[in-house]
Protein backbone atom coordinates (compact mmCIF):
# COMPACT_ATOMS: atom_id res chain seq x y z
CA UNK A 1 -134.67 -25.96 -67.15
CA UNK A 2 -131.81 -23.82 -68.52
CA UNK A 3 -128.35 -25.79 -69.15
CA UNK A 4 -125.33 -24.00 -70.04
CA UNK A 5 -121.54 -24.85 -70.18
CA UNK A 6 -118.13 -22.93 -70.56
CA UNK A 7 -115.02 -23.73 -71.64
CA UNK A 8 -111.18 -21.96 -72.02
CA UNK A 9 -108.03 -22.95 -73.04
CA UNK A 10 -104.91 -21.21 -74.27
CA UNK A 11 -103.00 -23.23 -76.83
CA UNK A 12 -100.01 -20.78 -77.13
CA UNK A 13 -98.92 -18.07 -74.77
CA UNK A 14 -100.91 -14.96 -75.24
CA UNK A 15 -103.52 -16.61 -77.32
CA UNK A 16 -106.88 -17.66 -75.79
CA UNK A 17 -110.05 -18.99 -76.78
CA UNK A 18 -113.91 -19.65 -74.84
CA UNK A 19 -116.82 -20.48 -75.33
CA UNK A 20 -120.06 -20.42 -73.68
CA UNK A 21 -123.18 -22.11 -74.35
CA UNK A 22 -126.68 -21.90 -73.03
CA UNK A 23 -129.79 -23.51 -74.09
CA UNK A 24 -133.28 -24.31 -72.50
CA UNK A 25 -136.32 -22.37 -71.33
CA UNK A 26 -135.92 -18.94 -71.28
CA UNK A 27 -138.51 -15.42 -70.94
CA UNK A 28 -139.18 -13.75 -74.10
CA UNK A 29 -139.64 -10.69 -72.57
CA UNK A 30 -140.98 -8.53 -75.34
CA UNK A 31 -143.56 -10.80 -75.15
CA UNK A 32 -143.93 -11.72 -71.72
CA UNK A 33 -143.68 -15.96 -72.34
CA UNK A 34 -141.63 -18.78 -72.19
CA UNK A 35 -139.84 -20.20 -74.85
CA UNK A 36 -136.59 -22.57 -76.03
CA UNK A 37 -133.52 -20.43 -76.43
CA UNK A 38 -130.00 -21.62 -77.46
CA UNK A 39 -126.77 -18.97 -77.20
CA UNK A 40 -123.20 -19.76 -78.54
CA UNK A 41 -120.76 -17.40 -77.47
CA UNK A 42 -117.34 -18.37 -79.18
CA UNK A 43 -114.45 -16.05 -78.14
CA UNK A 44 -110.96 -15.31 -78.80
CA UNK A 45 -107.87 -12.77 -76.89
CA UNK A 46 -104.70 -12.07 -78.44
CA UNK A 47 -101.89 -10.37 -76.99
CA UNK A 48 -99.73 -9.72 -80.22
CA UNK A 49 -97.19 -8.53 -77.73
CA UNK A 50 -96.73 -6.20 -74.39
CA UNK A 51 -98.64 -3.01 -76.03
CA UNK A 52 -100.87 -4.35 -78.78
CA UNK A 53 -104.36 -6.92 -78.07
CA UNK A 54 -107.10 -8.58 -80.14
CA UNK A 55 -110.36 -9.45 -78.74
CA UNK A 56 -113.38 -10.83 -80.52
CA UNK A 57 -116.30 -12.62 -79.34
CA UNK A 58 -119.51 -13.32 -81.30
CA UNK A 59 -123.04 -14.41 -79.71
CA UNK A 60 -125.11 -16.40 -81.43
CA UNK A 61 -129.04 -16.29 -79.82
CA UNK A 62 -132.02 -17.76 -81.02
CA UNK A 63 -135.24 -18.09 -79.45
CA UNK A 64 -138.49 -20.14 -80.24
CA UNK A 65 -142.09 -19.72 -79.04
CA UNK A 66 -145.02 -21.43 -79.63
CA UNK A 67 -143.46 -23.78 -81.84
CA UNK A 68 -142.11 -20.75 -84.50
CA UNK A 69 -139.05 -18.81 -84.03
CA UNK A 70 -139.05 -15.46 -82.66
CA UNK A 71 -135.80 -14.37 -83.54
CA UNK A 72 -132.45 -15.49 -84.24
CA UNK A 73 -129.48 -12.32 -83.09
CA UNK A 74 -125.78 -12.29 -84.17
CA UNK A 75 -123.79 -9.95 -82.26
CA UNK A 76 -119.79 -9.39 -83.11
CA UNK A 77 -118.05 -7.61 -80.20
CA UNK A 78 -114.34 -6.55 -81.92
CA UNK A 79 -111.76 -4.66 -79.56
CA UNK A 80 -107.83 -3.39 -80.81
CA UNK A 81 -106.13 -2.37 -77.62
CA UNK A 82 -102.75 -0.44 -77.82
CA UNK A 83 -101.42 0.09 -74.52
CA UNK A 84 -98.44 2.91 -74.72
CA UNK A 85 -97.33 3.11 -71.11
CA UNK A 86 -98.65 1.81 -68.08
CA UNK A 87 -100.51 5.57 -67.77
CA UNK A 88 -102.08 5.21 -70.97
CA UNK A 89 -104.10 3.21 -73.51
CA UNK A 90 -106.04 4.00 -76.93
CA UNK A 91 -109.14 1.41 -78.05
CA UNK A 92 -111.06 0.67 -81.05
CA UNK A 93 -114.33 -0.91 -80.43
CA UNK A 94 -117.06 -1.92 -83.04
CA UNK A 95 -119.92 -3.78 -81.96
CA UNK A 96 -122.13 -5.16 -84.94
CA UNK A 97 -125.46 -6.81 -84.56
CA UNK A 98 -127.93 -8.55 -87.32
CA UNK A 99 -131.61 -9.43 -85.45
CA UNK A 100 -133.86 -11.07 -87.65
CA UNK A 101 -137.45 -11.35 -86.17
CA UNK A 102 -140.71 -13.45 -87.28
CA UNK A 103 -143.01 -10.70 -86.90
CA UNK A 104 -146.20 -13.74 -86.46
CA UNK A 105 -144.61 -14.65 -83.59
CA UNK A 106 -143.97 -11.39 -81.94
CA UNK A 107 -146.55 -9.41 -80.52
CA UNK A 108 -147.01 -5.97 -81.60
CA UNK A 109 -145.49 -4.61 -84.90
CA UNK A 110 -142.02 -5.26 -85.20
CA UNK A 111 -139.56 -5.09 -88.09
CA UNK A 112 -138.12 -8.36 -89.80
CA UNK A 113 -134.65 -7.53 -89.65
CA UNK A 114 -132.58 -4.61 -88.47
CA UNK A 115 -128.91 -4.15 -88.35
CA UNK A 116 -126.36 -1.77 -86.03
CA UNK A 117 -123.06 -0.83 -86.03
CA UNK A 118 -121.62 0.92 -83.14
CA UNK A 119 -118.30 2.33 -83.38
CA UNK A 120 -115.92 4.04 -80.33
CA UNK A 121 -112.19 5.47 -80.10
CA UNK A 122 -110.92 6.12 -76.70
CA UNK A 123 -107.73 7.17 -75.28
CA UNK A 124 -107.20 7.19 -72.02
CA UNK A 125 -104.62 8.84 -69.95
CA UNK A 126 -103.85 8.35 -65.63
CA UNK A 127 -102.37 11.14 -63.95
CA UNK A 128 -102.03 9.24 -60.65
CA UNK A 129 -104.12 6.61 -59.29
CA UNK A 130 -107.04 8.61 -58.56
CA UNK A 131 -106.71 10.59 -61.97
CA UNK A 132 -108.27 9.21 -64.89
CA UNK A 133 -108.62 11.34 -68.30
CA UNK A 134 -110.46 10.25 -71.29
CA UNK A 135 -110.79 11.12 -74.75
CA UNK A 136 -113.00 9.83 -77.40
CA UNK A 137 -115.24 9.37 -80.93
CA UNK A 138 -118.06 7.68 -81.20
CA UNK A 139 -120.91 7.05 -83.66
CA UNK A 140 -124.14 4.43 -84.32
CA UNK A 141 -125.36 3.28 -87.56
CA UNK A 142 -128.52 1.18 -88.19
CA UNK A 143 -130.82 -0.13 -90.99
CA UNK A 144 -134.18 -1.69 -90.82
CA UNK A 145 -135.95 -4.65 -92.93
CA UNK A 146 -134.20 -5.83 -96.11
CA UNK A 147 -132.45 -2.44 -96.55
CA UNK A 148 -128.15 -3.38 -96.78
CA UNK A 149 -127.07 0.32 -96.36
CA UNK A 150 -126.34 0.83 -92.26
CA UNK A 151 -127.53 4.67 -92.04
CA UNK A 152 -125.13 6.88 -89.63
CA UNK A 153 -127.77 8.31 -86.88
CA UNK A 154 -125.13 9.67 -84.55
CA UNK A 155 -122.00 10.78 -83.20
CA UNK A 156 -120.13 12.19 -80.63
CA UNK A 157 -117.06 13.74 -79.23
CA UNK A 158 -116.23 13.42 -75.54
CA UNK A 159 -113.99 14.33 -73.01
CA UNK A 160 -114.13 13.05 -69.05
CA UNK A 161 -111.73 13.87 -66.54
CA UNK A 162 -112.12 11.33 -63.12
CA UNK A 163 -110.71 12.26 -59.68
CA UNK A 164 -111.27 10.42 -56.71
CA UNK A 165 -111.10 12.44 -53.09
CA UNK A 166 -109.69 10.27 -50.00
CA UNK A 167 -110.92 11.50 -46.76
């Protein structure tokens, strides 16, 4: 039986904070069982004012099998908006997770902790309503076991223009 509650309240204007929890059975799917989960998933918007907003939210998961944990995942979701205009906006997002696994309780070979940091800049521009363009950076960094250095495996430049036809 999975339980899970949510809650939100703004305490001043602009400012507002959540959370979510979860806990009960839930499928390990890596390795195809069932097990007790829990997930806290705290999170907070600010709108510093009419261009600029905060937005953080953090999920906590941890899941246990066979009486022995099989992992335990923190994952930090951090957004800046700046919105210039009502045509345009520019975004930083980072996205962090920390995994720690009990490689007993997991069934082939997995590591015991691994780390990523994924990183984006977008601006976005809109022509009209059915003309969207977007430019952007963005890059992934990892590290695996006890190793504290993340390790930059890629980036990327892009550029994506949308139109939408009306028949």
């Amino acid at each position: 039986k999975l339980m899970s509650a949510s809650a939100e309240f703004q305490p001043l204007a602009g400012f507002y904070l959540g959370v979510e929890v979860e806990t009960g059975k839930t499928l390990d799917f890596r390795n195809n069982r069932l097990g007790d989960g829990l997930e806290l998933v705290p999170e907070l918007k600010w709108h510093l004012n009419r261009h600029m907003q905060i937005q953080a939210r953090h999920t906590y998961r941890t899941l246990d099998a066979a009486s022995a944990e099989v992992f335990t995942a923190n994952l930090t979701d951090l957004r800046l908006s700046y919105q210039f205009s009502v045509r345009s906006f520019l975004r930083l997002a980072l996205i962090y997770a920390d995994i720690r696994y009990n490689p007993l309780n997991n069934i082939g070979e997995v590591d015991a902790h691994e780390k990523t940091l994924g990183s984006q800049l977008l601006y976005s521009y809109k022509l009209n309503p059915q003309t969207l363009f977007f430019a952007g950076y963005s890059d992934n960094a990892f590290s695996r076991d006890e190793i504290e250095q993340l390790t930059r495996d890629q980036r990327s430049v892009f550029l994506k223009f949308s139109y939408a036809w009306a028949l």
